[in-house]
Protein backbone atom coordinates (compact mmCIF):
# COMPACT_ATOMS: atom_id res chain seq x y z
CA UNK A 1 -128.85 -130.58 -134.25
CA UNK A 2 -126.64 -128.60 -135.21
CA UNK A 3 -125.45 -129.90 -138.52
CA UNK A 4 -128.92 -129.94 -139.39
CA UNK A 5 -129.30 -126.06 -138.32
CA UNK A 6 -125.69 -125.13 -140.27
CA UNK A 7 -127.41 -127.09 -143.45
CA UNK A 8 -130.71 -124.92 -143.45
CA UNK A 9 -128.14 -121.88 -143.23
CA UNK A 10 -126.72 -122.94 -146.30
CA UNK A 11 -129.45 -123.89 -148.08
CA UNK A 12 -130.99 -120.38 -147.38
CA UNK A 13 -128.22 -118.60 -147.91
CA UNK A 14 -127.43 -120.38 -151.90
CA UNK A 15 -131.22 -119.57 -152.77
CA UNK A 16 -130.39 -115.81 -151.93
CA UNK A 17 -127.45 -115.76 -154.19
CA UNK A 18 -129.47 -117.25 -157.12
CA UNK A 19 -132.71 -115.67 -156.43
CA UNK A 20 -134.17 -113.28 -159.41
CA UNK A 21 -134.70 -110.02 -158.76
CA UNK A 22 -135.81 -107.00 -160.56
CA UNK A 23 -132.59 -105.48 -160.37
CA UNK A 24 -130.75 -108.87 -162.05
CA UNK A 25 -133.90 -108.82 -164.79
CA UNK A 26 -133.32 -105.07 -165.66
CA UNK A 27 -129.31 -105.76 -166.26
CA UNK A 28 -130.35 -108.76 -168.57
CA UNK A 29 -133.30 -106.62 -170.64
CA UNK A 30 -130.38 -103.67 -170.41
CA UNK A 31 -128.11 -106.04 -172.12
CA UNK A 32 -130.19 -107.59 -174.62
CA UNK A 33 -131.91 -104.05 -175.69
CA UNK A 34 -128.57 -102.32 -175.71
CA UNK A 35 -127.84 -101.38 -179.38
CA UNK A 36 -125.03 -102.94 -180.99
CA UNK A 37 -123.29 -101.40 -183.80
CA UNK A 38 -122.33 -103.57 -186.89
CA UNK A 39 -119.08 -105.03 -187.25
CA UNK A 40 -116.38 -104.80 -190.64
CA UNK A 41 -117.85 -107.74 -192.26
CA UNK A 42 -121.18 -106.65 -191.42
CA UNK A 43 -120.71 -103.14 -193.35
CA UNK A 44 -119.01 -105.35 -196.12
CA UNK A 45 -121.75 -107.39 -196.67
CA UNK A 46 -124.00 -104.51 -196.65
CA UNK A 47 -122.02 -102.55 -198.91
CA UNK A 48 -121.67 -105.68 -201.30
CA UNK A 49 -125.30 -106.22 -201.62
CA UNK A 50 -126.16 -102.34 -201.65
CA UNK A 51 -123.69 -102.58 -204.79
CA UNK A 52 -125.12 -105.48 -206.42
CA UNK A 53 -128.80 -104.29 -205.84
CA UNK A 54 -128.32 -100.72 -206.38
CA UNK A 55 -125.85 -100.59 -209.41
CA UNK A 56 -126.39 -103.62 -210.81
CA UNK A 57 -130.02 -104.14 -210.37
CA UNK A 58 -129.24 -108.15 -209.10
CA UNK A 59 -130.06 -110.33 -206.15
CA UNK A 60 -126.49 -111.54 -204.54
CA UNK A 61 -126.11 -115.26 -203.51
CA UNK A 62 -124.47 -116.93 -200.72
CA UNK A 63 -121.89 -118.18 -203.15
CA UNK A 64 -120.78 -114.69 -204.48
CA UNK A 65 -120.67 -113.68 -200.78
CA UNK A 66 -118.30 -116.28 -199.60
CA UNK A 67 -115.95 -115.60 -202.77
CA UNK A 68 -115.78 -111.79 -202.67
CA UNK A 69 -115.63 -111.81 -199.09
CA UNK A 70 -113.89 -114.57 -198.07
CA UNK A 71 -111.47 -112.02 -196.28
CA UNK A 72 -114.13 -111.15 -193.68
CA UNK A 73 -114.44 -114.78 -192.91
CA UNK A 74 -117.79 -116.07 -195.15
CA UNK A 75 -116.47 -119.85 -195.76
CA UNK A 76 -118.85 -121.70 -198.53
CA UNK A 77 -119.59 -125.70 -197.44
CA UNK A 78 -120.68 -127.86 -199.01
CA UNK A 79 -124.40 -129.18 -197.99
CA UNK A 80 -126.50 -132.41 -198.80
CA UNK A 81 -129.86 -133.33 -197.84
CA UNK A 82 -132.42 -130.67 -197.63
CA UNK A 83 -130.29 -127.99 -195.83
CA UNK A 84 -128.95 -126.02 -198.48
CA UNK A 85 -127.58 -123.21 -196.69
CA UNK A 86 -123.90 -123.38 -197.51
CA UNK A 87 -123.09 -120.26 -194.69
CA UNK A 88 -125.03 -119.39 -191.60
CA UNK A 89 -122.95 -116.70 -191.12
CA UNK A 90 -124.50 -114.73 -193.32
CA UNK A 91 -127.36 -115.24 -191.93
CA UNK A 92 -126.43 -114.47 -188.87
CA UNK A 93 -125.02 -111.23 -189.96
CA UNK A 94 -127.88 -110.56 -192.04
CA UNK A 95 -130.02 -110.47 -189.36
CA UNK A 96 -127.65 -108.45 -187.36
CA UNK A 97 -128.00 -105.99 -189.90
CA UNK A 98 -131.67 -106.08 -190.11
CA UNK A 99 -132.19 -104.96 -186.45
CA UNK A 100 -129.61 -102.27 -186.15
CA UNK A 101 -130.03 -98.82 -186.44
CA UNK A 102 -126.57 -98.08 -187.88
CA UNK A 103 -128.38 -98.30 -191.12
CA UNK A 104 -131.85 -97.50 -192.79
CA UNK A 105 -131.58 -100.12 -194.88
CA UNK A 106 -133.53 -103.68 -194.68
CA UNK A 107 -132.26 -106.47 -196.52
CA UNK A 108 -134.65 -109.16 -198.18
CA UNK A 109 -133.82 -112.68 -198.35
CA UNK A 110 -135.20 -115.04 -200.63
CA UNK A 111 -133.80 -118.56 -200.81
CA UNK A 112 -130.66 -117.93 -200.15
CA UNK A 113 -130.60 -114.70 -202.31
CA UNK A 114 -129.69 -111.40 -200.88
CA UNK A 115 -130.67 -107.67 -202.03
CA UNK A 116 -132.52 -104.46 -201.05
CA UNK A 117 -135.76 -103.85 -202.62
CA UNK A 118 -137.96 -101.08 -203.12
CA UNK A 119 -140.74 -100.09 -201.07
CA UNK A 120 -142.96 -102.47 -202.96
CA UNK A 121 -140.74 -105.82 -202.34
CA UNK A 122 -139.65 -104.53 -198.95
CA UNK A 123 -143.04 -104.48 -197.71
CA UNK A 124 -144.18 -107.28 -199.07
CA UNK A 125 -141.22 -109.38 -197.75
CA UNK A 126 -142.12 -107.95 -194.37
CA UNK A 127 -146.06 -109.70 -194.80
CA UNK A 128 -143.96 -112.18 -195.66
CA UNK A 129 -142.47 -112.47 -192.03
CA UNK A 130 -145.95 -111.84 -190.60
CA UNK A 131 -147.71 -114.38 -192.24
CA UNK A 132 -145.36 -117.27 -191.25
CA UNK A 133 -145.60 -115.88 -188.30
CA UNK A 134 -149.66 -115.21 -187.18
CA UNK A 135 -150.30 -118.95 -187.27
CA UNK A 136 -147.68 -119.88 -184.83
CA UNK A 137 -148.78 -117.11 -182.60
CA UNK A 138 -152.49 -118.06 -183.13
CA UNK A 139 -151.57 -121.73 -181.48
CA UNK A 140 -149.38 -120.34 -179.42
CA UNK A 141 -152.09 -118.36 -177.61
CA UNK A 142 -154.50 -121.03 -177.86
CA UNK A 143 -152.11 -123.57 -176.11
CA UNK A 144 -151.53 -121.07 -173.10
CA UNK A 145 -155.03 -120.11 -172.51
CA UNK A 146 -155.98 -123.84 -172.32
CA UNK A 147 -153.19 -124.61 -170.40
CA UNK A 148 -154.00 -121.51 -167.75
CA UNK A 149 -157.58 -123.11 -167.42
CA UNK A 150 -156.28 -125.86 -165.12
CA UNK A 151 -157.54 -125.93 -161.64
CA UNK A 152 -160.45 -123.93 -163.09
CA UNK A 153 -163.86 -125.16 -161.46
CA UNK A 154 -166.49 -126.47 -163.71
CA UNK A 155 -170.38 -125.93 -163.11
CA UNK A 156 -171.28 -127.87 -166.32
CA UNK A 157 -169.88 -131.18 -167.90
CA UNK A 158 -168.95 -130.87 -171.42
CA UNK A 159 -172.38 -131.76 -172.64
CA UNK A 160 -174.51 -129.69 -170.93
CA UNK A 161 -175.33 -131.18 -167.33
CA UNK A 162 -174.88 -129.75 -164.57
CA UNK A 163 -172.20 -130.94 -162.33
CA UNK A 164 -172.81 -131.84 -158.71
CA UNK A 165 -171.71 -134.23 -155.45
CA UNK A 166 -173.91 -137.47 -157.90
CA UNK A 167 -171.79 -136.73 -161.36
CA UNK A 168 -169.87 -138.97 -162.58
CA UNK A 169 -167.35 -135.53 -164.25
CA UNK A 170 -164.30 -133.87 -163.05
CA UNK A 171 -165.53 -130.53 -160.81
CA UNK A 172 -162.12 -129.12 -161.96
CA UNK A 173 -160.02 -129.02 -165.10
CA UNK A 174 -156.90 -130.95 -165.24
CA UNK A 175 -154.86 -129.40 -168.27
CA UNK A 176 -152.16 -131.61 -167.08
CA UNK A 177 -150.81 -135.27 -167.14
CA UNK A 178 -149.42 -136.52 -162.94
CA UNK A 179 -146.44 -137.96 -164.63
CA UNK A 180 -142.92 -136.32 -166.91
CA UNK A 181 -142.39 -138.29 -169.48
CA UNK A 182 -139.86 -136.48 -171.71
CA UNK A 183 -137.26 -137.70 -169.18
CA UNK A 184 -135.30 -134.19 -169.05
């Protein structure tokens, strides 16, 4: 009885330690909403494509950023298949530099072509964004609202009848298979 009492204890006491609170939630948004300043190679790459778009009027490519600044660590590989994107570093810096507020500036990408537009281009790269966007979004919302209808009662069947104790429908909605099959 008392191994059994010790094992509750224990059991109780581990769901404590990894229970969420609001406190552990506000240190993660805290975290993830702190501003983070942009690094060397992240002002290089800005400055290089401010350059090229500024004072030479040009779109830069992922090949002219791994050669001129192969120094901040850009390395150009060598793709097949359909992914042609020879540095996701840049990318990832690009983006980096996209949400920070160390600069005003918002760079445009383009098949893996790199500049800063005028108002025009900026804008319309930024519909861009929203209209791969909405239609995700549109299922997305869709999905979860069906979803959250399980459980729900239903008064009427699905073609008009009303549903009572002699139907041959569901009184509820099941939005959900009994069984996991992914495995995970």
């Amino acid at each position: 009885m008392k191994v059994d009492q010790l094992d509750l204890w224990y059991a109780s006491s581990l769901e404590e330690e990894n229970k969420v609170t609001e406190q552990t939630l506000q240190k993660q948004h805290d975290s993830e909403m702190t501003q983070k300043h942009l690094s060397n190679r992240q002002w290089a790459l800005l400055n290089l494509l401010k350059q090229n778009s500024f004072a030479e009027h040009r779109k830069t490519s992922q090949k002219e950023i791994c050669d001129k600044l192969a120094k901040y660590g850009y390395k150009w590989k060598e793709t097949s298949g359909e992914n042609h994107d020879h540095c996701s570093t840049i990318w990832n810096d690009i983006a980096a530099i996209n949400l920070s507020y160390d600069t005003d500036k918002l760079i445009i990408s383009d098949n893996y072509e790199y500049w800063l537009g005028n108002e025009e281009e900026t804008l319309d790269f930024i519909d861009g964004l929203w209209s791969d966007l909405a239609p995700r979004l549109i299922r997305y919302w869709a999905y979860l609202k069906k979803a959250q209808r399980n459980g729900q009662g239903l008064l009427i069947d699905r073609k008009g009848n009303v549903i009572d104790e002699n139907s041959q429908a569901r009184a509820f909605i099941e939005s959900y298979g009994k069984e996991k099959i992914s495995g995970d």
